[in-house]
PDB file of N, CA and C in Angstrom:
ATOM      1  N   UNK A   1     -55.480 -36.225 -34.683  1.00  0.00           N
ATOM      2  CA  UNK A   1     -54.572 -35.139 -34.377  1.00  0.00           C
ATOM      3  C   UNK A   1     -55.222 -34.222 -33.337  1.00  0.00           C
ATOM      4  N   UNK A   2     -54.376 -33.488 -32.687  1.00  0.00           N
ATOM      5  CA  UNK A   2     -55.017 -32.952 -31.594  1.00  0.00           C
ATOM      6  C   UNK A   2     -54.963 -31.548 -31.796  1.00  0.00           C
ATOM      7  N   UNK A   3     -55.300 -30.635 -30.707  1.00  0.00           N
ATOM      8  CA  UNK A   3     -55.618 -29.466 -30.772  1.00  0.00           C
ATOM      9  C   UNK A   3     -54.427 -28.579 -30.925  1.00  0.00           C
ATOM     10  N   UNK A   4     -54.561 -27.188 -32.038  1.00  0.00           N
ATOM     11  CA  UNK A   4     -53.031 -26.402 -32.245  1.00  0.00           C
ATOM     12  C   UNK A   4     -53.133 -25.537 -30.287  1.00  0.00           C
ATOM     13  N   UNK A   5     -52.359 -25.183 -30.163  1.00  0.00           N
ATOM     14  CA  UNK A   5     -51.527 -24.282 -28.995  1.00  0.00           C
ATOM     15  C   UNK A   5     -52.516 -23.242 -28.959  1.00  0.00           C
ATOM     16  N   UNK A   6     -52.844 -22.477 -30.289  1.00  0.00           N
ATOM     17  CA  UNK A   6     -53.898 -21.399 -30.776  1.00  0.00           C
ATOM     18  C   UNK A   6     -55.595 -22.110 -30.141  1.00  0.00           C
ATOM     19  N   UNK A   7     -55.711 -23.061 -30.488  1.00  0.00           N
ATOM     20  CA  UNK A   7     -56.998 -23.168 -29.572  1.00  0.00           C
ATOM     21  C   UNK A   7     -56.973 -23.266 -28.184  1.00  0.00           C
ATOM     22  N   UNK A   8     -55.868 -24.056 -27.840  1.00  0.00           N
ATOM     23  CA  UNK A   8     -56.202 -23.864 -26.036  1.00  0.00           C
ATOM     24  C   UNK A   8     -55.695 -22.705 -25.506  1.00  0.00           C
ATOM     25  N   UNK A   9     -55.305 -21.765 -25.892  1.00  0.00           N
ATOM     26  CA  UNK A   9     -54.946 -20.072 -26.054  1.00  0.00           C
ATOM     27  C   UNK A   9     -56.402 -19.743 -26.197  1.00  0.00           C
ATOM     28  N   UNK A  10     -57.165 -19.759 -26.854  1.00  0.00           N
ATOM     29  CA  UNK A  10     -58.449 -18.959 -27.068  1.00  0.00           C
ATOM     30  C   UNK A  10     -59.271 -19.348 -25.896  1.00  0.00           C
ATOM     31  N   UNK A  11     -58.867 -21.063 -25.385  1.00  0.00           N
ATOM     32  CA  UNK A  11     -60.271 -21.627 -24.427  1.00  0.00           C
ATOM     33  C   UNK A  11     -59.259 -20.687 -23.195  1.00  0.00           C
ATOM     34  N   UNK A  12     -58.178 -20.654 -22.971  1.00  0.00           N
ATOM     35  CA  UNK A  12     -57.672 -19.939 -21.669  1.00  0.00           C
ATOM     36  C   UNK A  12     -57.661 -18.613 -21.310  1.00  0.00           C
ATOM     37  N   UNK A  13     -58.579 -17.520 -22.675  1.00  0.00           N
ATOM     38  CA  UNK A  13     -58.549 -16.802 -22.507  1.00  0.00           C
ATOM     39  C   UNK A  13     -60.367 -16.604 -22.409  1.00  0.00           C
ATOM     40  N   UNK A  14     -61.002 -17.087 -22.474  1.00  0.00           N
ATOM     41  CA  UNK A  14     -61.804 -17.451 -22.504  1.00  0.00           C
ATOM     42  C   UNK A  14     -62.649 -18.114 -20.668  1.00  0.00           C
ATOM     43  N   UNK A  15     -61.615 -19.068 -20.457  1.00  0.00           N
ATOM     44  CA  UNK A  15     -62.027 -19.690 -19.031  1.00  0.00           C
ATOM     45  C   UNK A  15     -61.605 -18.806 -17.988  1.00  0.00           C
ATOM     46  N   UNK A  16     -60.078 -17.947 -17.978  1.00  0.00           N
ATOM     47  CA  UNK A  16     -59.633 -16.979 -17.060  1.00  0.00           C
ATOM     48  C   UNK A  16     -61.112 -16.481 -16.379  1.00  0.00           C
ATOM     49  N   UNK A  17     -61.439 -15.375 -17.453  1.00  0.00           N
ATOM     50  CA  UNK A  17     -62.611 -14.334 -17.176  1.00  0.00           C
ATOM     51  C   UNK A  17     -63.868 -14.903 -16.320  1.00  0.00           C
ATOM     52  N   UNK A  18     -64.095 -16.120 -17.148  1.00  0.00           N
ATOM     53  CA  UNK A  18     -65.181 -17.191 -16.785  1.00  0.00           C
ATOM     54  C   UNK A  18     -65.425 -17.501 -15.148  1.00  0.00           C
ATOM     55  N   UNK A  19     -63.967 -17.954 -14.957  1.00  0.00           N
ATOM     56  CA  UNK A  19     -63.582 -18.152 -13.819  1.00  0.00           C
ATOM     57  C   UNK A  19     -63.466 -17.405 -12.970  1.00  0.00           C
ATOM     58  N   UNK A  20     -63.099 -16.294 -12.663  1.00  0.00           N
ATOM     59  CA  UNK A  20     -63.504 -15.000 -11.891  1.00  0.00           C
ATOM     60  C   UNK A  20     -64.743 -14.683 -11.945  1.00  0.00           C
ATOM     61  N   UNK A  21     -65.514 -14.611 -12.840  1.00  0.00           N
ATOM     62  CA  UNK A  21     -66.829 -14.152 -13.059  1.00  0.00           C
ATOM     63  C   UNK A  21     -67.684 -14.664 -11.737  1.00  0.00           C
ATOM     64  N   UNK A  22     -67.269 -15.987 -11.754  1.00  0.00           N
ATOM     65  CA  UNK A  22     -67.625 -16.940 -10.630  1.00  0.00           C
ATOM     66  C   UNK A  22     -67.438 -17.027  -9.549  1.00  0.00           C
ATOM     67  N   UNK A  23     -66.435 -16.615  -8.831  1.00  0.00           N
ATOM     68  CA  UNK A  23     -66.014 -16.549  -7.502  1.00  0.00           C
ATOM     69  C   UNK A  23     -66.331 -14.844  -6.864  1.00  0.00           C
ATOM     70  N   UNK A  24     -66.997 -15.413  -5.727  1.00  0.00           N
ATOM     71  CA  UNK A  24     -67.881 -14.440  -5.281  1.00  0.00           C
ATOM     72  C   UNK A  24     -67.131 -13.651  -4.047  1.00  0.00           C
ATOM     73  N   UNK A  25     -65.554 -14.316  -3.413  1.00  0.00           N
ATOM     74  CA  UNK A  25     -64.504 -13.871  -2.463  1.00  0.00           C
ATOM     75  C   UNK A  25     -63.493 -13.848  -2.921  1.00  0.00           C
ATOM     76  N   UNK A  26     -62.922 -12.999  -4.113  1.00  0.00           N
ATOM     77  CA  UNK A  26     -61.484 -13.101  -4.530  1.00  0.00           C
ATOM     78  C   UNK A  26     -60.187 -12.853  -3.921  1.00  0.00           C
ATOM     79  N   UNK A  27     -60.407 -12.422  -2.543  1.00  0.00           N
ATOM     80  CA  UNK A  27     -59.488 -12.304  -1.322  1.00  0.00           C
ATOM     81  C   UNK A  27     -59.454 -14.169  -1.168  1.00  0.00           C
ATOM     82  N   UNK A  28     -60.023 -14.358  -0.879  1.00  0.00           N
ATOM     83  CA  UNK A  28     -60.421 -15.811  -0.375  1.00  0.00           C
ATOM     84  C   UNK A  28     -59.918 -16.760  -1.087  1.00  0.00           C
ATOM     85  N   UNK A  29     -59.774 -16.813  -2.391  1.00  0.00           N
ATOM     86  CA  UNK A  29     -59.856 -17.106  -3.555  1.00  0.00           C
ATOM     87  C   UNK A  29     -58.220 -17.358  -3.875  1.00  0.00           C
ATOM     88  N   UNK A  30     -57.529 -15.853  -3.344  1.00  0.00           N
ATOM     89  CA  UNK A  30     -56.358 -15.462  -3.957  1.00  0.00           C
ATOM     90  C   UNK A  30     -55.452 -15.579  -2.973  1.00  0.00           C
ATOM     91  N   UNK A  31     -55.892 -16.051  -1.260  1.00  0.00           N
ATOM     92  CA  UNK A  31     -55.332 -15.690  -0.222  1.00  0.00           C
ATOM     93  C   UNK A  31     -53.965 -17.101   0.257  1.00  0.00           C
ATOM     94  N   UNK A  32     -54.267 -18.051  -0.192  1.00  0.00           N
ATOM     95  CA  UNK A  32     -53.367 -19.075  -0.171  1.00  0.00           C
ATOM     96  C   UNK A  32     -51.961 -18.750  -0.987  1.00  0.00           C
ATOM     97  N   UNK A  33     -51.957 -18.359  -1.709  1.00  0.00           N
ATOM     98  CA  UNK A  33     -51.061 -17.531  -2.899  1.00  0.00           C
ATOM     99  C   UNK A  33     -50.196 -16.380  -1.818  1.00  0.00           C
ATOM    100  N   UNK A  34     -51.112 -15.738  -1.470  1.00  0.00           N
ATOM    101  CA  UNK A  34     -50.285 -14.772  -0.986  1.00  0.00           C
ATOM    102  C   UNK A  34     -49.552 -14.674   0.552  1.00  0.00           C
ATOM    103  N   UNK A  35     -50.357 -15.741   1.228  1.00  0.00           N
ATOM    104  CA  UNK A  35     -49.835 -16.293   2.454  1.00  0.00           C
ATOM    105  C   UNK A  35     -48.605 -17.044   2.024  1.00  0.00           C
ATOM    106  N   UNK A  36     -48.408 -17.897   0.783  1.00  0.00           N
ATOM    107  CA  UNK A  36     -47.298 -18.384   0.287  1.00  0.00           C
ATOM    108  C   UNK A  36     -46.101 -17.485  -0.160  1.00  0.00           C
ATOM    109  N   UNK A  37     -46.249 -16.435  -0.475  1.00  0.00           N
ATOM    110  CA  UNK A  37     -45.670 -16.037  -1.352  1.00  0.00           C
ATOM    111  C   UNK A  37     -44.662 -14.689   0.003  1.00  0.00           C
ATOM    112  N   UNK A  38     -45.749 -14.355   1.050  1.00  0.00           N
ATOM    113  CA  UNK A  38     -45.139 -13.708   1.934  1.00  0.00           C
ATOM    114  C   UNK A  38     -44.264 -14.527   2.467  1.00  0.00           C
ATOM    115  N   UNK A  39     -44.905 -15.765   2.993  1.00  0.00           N
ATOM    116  CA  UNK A  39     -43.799 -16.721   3.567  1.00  0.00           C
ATOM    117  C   UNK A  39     -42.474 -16.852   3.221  1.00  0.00           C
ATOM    118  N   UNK A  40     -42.620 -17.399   1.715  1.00  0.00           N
ATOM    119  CA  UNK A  40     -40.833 -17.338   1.021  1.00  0.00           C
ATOM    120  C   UNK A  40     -40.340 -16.001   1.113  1.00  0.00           C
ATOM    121  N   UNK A  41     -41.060 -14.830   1.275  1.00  0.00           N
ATOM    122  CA  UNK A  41     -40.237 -13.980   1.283  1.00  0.00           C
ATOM    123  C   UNK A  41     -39.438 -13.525   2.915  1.00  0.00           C
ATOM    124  N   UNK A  42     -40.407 -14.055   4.027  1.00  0.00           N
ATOM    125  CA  UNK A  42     -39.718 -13.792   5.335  1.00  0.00           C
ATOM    126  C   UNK A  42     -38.580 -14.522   5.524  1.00  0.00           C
ATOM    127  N   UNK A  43     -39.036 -15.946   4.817  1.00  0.00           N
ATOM    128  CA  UNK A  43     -37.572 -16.749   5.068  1.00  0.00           C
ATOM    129  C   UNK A  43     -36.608 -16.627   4.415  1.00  0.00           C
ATOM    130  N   UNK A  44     -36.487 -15.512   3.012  1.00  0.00           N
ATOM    131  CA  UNK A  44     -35.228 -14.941   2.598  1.00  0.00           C
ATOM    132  C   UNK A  44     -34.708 -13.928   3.145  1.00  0.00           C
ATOM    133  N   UNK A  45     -35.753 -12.855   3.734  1.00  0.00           N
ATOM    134  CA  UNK A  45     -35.161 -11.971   4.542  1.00  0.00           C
ATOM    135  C   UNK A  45     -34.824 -12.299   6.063  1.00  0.00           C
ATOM    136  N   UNK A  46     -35.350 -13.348   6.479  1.00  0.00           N
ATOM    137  CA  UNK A  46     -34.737 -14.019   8.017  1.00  0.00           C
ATOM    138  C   UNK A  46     -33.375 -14.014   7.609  1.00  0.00           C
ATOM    139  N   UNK A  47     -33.633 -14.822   6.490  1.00  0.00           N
ATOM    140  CA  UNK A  47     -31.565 -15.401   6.241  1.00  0.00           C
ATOM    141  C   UNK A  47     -30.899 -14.608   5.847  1.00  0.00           C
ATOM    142  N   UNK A  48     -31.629 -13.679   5.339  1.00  0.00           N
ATOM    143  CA  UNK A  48     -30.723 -12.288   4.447  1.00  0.00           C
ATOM    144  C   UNK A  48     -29.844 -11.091   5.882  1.00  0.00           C
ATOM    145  N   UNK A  49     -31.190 -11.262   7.086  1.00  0.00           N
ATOM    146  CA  UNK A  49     -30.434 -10.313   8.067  1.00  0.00           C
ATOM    147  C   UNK A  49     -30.333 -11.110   9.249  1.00  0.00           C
ATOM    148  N   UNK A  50     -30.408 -12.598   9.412  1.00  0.00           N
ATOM    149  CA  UNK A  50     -30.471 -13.519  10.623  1.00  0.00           C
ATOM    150  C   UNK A  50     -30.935 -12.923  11.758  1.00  0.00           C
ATOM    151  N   UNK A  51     -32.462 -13.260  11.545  1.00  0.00           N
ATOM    152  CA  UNK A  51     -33.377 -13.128  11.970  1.00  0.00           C
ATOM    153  C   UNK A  51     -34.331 -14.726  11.954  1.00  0.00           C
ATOM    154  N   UNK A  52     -34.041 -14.770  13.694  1.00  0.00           N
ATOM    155  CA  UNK A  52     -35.012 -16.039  13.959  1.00  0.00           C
ATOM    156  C   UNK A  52     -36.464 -16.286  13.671  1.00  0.00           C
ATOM    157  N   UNK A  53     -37.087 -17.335  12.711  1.00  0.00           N
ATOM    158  CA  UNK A  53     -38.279 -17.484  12.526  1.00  0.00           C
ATOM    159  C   UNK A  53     -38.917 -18.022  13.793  1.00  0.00           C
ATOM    160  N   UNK A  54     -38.840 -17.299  15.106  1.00  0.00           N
ATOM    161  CA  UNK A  54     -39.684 -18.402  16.005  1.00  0.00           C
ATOM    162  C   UNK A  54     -40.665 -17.743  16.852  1.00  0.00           C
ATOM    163  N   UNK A  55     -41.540 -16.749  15.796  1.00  0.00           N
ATOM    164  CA  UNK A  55     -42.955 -16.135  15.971  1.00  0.00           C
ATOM    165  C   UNK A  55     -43.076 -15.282  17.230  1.00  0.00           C
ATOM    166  N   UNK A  56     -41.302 -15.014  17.815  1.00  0.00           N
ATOM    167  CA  UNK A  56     -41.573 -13.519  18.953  1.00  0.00           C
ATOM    168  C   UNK A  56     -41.852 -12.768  18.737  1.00  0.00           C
ATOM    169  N   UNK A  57     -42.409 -11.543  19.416  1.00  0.00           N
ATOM    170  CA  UNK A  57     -42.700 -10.208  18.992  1.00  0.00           C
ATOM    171  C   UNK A  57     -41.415  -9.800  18.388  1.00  0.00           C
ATOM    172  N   UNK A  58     -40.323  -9.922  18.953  1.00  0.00           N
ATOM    173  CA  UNK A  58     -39.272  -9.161  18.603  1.00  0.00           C
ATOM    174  C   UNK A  58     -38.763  -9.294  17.080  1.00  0.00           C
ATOM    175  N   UNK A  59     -38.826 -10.929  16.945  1.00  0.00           N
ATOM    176  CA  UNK A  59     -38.777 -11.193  15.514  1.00  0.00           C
ATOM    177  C   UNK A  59     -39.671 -11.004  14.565  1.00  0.00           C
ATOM    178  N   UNK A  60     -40.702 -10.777  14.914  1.00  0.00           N
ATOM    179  CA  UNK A  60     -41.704 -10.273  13.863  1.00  0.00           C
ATOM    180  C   UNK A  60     -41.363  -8.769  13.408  1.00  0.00           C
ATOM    181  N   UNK A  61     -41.173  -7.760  14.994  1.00  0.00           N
ATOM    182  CA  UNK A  61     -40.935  -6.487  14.301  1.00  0.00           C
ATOM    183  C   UNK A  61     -39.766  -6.276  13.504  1.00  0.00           C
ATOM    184  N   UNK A  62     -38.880  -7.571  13.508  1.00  0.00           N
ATOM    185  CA  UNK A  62     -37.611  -7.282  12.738  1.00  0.00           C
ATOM    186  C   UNK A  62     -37.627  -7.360  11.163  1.00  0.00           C
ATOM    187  N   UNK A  63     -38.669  -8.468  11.315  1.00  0.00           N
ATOM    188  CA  UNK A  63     -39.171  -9.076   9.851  1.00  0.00           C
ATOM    189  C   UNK A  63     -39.970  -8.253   9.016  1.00  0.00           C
ATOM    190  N   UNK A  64     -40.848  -7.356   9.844  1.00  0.00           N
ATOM    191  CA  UNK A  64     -42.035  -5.991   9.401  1.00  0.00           C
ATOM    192  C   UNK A  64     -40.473  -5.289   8.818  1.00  0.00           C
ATOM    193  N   UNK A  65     -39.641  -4.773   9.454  1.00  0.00           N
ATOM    194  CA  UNK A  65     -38.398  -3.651   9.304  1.00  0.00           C
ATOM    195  C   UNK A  65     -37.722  -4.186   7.980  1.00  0.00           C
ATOM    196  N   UNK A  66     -37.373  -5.393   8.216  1.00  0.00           N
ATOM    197  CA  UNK A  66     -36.797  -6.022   6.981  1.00  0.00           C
ATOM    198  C   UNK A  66     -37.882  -6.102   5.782  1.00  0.00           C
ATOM    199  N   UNK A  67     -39.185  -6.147   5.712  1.00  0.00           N
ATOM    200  CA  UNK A  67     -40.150  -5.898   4.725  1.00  0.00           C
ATOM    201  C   UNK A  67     -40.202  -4.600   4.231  1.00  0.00           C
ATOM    202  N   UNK A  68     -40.161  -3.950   4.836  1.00  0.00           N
ATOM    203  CA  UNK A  68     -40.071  -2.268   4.530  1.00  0.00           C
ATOM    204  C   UNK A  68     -38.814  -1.865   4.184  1.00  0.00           C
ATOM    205  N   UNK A  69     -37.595  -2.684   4.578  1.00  0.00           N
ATOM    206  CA  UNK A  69     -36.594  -1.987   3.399  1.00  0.00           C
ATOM    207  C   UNK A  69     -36.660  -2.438   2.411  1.00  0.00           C
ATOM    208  N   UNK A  70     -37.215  -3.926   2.291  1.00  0.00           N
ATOM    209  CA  UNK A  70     -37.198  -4.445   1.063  1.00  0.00           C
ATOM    210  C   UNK A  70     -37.734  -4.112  -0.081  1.00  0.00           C
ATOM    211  N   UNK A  71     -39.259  -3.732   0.344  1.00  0.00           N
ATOM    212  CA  UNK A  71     -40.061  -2.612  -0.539  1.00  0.00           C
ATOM    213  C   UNK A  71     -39.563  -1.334  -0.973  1.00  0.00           C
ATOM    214  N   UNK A  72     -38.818  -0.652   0.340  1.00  0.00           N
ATOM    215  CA  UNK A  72     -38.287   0.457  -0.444  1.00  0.00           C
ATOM    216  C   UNK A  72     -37.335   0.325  -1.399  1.00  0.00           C
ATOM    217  N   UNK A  73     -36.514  -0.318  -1.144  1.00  0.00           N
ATOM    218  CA  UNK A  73     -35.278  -0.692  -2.205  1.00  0.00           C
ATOM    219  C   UNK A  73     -35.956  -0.777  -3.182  1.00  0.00           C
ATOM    220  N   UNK A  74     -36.541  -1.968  -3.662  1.00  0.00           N
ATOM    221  CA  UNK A  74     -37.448  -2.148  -5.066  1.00  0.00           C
ATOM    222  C   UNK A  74     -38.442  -0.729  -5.378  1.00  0.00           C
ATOM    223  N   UNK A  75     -38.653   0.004  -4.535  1.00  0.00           N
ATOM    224  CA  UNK A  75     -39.710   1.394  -5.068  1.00  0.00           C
ATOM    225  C   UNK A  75     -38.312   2.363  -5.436  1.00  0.00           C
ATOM    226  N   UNK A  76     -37.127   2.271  -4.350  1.00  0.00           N
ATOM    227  CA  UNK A  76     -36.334   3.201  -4.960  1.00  0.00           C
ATOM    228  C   UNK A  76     -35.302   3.010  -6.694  1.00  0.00           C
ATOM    229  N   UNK A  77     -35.381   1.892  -6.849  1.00  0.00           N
ATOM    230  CA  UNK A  77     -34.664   1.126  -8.152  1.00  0.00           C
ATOM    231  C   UNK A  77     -35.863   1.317  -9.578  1.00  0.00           C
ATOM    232  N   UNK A  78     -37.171   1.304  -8.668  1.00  0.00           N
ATOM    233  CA  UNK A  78     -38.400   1.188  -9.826  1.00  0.00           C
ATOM    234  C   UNK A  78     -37.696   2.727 -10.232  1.00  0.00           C
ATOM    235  N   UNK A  79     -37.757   3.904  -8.973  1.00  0.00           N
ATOM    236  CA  UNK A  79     -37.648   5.270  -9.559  1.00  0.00           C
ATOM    237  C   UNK A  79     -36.415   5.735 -10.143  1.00  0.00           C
ATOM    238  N   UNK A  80     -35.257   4.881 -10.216  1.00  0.00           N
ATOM    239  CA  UNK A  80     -34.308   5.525 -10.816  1.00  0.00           C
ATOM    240  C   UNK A  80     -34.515   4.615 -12.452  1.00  0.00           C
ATOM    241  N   UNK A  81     -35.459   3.833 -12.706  1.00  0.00           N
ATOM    242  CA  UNK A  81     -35.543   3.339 -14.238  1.00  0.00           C
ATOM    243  C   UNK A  81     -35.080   2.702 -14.532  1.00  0.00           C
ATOM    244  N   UNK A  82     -34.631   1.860 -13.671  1.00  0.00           N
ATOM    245  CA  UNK A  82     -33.752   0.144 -14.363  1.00  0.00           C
ATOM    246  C   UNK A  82     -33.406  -0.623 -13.591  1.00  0.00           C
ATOM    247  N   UNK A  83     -32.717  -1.503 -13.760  1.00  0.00           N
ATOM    248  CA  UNK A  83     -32.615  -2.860 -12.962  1.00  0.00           C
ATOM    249  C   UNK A  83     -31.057  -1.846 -12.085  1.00  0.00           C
ATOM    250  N   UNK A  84     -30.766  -2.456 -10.638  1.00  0.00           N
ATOM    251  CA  UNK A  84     -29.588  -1.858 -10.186  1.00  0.00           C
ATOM    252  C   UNK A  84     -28.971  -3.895  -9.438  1.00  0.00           C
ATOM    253  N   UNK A  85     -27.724  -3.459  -9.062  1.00  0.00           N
ATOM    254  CA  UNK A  85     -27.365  -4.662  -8.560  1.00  0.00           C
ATOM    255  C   UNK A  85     -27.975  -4.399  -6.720  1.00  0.00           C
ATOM    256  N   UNK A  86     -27.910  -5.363  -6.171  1.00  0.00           N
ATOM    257  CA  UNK A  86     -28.080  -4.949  -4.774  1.00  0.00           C
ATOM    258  C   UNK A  86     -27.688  -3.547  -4.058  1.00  0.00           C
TER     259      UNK A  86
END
C-alpha cells in the first residue's frame, strides 16, 4: 500500500523551503514564470484593445497603457471590496 495524501503533504512542505533555501538567484529562478505569465497577459490585452503584437515602439507604448489600466482597474475593484463585473 502506498503513501496517505498526509505524507506527501508533510514531504511538500518540507521540500518547498528546502528548495529555496538552495537557490542562490530567485529572480532567475522565478523569471521564466513571469516572462510567461506577462506574455499571456499582452496577448489578452492586444485582443482586448487591438493592438498589434509586432514589437513597434508604438505598440509597445500601447501595451505599457493597456497594462496600467489593467492594474488600475484590479487596484480600483481591490478598493471598493469585492469582485465587480468588468
Amino acid at each position: 500500500m502506498g503513501h496517505s495524501r498526509e505524507h506527501y503533504s508533510r514531504l511538500g512542505r518540507i521540500g518547498g523551503p528546502a528548495s529555496w533555501a538552495r537557490t542562490q538567484d530567485r529572480a532567475a529562478r522565478t523569471a521564466p514564470a513571469r516572462e510567461a505569465a506577462r506574455t499571456a497577459l499582452d496577448r489578452r490585452l492586444a485582443e482586448e484593445y487591438g493592438i498589434p503584437l509586432d514589437g513597434s515602439a508604438t505598440s509597445e507604448r500601447r501595451l505599457a497603457a493597456a497594462r496600467t489600466a489593467h492594474f488600475q482597474r484590479l487596484a480600483y475593484r481591490r478598493a471598493r471590496g469585492g469582485r465587480s463585473s468588468k
